[in-house]
N, C-alpha and C. Protein backbone atom coordinates (compact mmCIF):
# COMPACT_ATOMS: atom_id res chain seq x y z
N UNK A 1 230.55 6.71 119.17
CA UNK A 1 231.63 7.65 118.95
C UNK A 1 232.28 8.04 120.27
N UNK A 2 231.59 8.09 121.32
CA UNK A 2 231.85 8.60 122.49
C UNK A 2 232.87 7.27 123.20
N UNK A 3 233.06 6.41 123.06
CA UNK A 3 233.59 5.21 123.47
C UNK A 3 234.97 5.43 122.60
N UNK A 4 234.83 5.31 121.67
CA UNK A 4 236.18 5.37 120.24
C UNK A 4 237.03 6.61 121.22
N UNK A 5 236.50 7.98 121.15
CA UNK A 5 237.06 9.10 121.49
C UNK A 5 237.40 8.51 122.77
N UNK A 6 236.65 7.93 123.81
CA UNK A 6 237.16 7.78 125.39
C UNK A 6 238.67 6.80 125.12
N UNK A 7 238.77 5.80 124.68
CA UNK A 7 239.47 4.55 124.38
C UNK A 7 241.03 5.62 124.24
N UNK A 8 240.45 6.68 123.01
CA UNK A 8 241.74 7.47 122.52
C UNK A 8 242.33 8.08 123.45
N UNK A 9 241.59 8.54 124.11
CA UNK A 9 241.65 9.65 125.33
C UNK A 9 242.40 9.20 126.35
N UNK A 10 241.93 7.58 126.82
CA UNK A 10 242.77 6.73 127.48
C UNK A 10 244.01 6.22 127.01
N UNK A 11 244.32 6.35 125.80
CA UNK A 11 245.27 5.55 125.07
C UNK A 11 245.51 4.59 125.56
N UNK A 12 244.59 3.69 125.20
CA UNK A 12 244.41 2.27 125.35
C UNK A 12 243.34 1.94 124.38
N UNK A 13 243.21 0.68 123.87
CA UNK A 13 242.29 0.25 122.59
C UNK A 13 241.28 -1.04 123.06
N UNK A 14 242.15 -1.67 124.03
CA UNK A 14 240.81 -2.16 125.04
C UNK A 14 240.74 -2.66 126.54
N UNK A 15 240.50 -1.66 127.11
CA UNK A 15 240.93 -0.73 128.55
C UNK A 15 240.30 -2.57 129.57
N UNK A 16 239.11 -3.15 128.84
CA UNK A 16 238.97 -4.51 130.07
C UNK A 16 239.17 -6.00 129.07
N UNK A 17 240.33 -5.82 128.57
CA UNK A 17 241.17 -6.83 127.60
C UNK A 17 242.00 -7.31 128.85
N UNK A 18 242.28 -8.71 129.48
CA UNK A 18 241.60 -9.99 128.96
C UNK A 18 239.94 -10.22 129.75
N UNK A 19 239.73 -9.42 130.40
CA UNK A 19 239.05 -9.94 131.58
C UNK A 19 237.69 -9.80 130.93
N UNK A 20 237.01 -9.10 129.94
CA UNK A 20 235.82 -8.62 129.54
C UNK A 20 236.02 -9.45 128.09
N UNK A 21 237.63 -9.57 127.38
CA UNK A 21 237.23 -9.90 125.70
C UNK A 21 237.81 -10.83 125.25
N UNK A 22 238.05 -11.23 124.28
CA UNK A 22 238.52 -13.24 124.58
C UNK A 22 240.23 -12.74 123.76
N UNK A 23 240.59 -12.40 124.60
CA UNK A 23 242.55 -11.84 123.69
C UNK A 23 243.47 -12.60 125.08
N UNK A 24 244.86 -12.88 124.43
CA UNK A 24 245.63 -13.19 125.39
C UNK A 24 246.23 -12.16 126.30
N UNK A 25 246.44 -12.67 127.84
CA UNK A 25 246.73 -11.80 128.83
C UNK A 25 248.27 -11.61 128.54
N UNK A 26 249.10 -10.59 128.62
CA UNK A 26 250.51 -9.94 128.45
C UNK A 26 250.55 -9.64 129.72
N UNK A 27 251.81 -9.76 130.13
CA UNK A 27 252.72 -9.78 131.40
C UNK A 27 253.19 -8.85 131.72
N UNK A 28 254.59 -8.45 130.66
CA UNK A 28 255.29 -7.37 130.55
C UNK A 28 254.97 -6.65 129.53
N UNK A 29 254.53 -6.61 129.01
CA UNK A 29 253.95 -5.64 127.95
C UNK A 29 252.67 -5.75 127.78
N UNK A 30 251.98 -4.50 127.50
CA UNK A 30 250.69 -4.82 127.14
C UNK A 30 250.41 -3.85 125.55
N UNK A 31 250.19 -4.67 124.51
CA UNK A 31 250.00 -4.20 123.13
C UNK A 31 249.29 -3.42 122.74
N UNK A 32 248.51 -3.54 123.91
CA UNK A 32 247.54 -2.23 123.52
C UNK A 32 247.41 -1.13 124.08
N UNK A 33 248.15 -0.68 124.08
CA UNK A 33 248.71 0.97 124.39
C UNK A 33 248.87 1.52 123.52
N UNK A 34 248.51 2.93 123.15
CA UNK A 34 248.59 3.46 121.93
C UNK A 34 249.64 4.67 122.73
N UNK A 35 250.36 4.72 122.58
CA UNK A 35 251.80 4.99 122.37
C UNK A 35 252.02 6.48 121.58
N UNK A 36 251.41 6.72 120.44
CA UNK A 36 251.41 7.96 119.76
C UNK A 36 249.95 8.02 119.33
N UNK A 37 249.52 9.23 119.16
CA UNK A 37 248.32 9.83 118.69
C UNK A 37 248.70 9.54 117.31
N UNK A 38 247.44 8.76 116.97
CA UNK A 38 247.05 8.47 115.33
C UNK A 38 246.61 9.12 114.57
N UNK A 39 246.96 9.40 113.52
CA UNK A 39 246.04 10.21 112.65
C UNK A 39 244.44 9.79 112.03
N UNK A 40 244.92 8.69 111.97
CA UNK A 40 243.27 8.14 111.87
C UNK A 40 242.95 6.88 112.86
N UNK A 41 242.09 6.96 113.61
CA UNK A 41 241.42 5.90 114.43
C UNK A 41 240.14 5.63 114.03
N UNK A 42 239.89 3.82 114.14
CA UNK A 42 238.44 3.81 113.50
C UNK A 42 238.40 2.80 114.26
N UNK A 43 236.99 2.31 114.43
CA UNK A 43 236.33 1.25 114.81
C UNK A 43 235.58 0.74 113.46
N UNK A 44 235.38 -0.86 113.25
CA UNK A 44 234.65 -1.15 112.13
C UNK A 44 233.31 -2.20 112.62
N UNK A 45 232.49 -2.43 111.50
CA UNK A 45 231.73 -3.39 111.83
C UNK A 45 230.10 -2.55 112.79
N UNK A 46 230.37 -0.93 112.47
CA UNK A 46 229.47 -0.18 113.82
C UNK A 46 228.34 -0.49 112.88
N UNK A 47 226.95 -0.34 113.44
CA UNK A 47 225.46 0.31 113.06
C UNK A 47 225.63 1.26 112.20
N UNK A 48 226.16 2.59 112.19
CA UNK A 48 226.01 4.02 111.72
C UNK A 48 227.38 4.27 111.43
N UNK A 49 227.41 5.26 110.01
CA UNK A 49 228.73 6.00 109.87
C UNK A 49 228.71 7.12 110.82
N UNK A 50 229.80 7.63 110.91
CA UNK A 50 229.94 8.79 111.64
C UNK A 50 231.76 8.98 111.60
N UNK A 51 232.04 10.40 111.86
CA UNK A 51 233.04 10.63 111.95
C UNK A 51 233.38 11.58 112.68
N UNK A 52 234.32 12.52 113.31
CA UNK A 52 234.50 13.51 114.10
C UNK A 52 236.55 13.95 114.51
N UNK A 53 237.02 14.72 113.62
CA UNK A 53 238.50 15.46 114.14
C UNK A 53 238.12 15.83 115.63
N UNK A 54 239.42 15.17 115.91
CA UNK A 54 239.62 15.39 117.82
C UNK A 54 240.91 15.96 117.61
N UNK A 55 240.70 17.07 118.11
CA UNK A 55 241.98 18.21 118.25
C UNK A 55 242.71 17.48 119.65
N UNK A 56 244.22 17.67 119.41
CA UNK A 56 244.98 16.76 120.65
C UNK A 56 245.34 18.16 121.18
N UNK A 57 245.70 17.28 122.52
CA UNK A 57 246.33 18.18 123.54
C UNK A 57 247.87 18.04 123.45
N UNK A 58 248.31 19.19 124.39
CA UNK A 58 249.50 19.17 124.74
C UNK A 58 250.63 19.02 123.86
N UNK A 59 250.18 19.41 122.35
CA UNK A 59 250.88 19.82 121.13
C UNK A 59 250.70 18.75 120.34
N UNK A 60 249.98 17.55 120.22
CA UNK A 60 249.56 16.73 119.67
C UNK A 60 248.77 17.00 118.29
N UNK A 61 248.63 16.21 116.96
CA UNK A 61 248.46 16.50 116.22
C UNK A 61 246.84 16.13 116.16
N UNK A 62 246.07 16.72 115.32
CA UNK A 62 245.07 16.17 115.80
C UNK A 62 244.34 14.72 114.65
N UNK A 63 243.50 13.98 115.53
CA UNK A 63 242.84 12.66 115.14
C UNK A 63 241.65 12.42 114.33
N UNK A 64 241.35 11.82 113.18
CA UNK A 64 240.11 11.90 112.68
C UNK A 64 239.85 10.35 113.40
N UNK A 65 238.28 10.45 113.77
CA UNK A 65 237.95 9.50 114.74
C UNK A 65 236.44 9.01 113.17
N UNK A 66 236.51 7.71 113.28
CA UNK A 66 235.77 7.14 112.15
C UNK A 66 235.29 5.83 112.49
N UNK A 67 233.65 5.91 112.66
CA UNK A 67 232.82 4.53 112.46
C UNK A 67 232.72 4.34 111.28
N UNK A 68 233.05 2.96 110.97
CA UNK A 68 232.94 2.04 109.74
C UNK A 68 231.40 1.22 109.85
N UNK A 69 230.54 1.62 109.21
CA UNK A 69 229.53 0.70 109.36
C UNK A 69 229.89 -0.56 108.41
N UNK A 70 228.75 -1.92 109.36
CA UNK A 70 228.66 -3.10 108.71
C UNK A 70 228.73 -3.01 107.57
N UNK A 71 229.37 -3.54 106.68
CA UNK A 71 229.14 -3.52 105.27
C UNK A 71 228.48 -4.30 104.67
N UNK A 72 228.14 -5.31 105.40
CA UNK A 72 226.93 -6.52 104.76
C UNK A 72 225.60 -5.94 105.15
N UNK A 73 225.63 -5.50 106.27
CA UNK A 73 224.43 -4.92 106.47
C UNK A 73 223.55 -3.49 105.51
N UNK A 74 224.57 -2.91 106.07
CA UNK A 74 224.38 -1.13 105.53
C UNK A 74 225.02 -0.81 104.21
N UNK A 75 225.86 -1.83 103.37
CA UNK A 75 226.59 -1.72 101.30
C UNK A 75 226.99 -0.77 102.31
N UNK A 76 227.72 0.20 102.70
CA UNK A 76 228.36 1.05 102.67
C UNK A 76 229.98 1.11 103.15
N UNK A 77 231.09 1.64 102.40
CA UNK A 77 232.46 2.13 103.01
C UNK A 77 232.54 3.06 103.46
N UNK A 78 234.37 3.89 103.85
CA UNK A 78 234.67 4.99 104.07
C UNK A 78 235.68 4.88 103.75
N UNK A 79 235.84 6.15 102.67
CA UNK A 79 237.26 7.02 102.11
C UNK A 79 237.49 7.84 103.21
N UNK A 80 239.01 7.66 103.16
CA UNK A 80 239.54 8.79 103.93
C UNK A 80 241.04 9.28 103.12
N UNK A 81 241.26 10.26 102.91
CA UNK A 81 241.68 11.30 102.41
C UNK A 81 243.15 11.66 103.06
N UNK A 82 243.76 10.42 103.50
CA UNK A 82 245.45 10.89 104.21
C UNK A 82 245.95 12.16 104.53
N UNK A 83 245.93 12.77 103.58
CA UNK A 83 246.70 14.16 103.31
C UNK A 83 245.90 14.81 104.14
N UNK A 84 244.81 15.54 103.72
CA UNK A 84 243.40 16.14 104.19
C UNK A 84 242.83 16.17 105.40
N UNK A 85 242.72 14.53 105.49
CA UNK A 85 241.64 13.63 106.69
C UNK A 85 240.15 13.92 106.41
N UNK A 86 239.81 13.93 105.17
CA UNK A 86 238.36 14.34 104.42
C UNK A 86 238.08 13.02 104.20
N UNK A 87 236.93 12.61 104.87
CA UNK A 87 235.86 11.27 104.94
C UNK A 87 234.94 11.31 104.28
N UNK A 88 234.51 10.39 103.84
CA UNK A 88 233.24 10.36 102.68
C UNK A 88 232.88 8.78 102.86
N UNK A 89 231.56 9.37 102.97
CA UNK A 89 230.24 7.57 102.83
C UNK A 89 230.75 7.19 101.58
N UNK A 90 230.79 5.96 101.05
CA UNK A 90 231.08 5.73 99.78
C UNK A 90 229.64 4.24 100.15
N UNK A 91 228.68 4.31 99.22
CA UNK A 91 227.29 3.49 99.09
C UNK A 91 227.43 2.72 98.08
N UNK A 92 227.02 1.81 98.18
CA UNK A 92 226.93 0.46 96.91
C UNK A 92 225.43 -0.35 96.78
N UNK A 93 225.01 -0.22 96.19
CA UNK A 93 223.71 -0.70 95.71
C UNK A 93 223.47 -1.09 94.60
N UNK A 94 222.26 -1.60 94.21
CA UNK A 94 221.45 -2.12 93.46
C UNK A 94 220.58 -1.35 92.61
N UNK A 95 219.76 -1.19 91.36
CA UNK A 95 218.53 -0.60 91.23
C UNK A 95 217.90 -1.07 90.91
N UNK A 96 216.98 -2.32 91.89
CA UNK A 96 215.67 -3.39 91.32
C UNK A 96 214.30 -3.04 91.10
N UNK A 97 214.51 -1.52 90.60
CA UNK A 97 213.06 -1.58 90.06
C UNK A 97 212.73 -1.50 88.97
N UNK A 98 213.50 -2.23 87.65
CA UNK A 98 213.89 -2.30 86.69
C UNK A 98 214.28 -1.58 86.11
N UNK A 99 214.40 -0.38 86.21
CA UNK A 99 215.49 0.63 85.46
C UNK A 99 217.10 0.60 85.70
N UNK A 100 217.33 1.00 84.62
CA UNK A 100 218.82 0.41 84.45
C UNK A 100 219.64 1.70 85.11
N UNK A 101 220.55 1.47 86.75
CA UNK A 101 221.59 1.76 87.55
C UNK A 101 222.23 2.96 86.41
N UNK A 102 222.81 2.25 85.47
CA UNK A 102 223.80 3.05 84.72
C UNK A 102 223.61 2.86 83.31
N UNK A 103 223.65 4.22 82.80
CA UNK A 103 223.28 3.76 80.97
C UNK A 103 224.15 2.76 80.50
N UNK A 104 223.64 2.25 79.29
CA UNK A 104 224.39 1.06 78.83
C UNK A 104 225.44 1.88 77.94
N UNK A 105 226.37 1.54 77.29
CA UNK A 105 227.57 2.29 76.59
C UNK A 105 226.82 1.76 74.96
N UNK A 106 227.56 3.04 74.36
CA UNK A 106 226.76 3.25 72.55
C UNK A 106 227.64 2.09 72.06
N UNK A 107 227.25 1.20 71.31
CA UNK A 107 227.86 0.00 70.65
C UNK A 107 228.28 0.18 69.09
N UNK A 108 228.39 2.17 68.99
CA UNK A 108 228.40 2.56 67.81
C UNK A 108 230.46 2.82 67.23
């Protein structure tokens, strides 16, 4: 989280792009400048969910900052709530210990 927030902070999205990550080098422009404060910033693919509103400076609106965990790893998403900026784990699983996940529907 502390990296996501620094990146923002820098407004930049990847501060040792080309020299550290395999992207093409830009000349006169460089694309990754973040230019306006986002309302939502996320990183995906993390270990752990997590989330955290970063109040901006200097009249800036403020940022909901959001780890996306692996989803192959960890079944899990994240809702986020536009209007709001209200995040929620959203979990996907299985129930293999033979009881049935969800009642079956009346066939009456």
């Amino acid at each position: 989280m502390e990296i996501l927030k620094h990146t923002l902070v820098a407004r930049h999205m990847a501060p040792t792009g080309p020299d550290t990550l395999g992207c093409y080098p830009f000349y006169n422009k460089d694309p990754f400048i973040i230019k306006e404060c986002p309302a939502v910033y996320f990183a995906g693919n993390q270990p752990t969910y997590d989330s955290q509103l970063l109040d901006g400076s200097d009249g800036q609106s403020s940022s909901l900052l959001v780890l996306v965990p692996d989803f192959c790893r960890a079944r899990q998403s994240v809702l986020v709530n536009l209007r709001t900026l209200d995040c929620r784990l959203l979990s996907f699983g299985t129930d293999l210990s033979g009881g049935n996940a969800v009642e079956p529907m009346d066939k009456s």
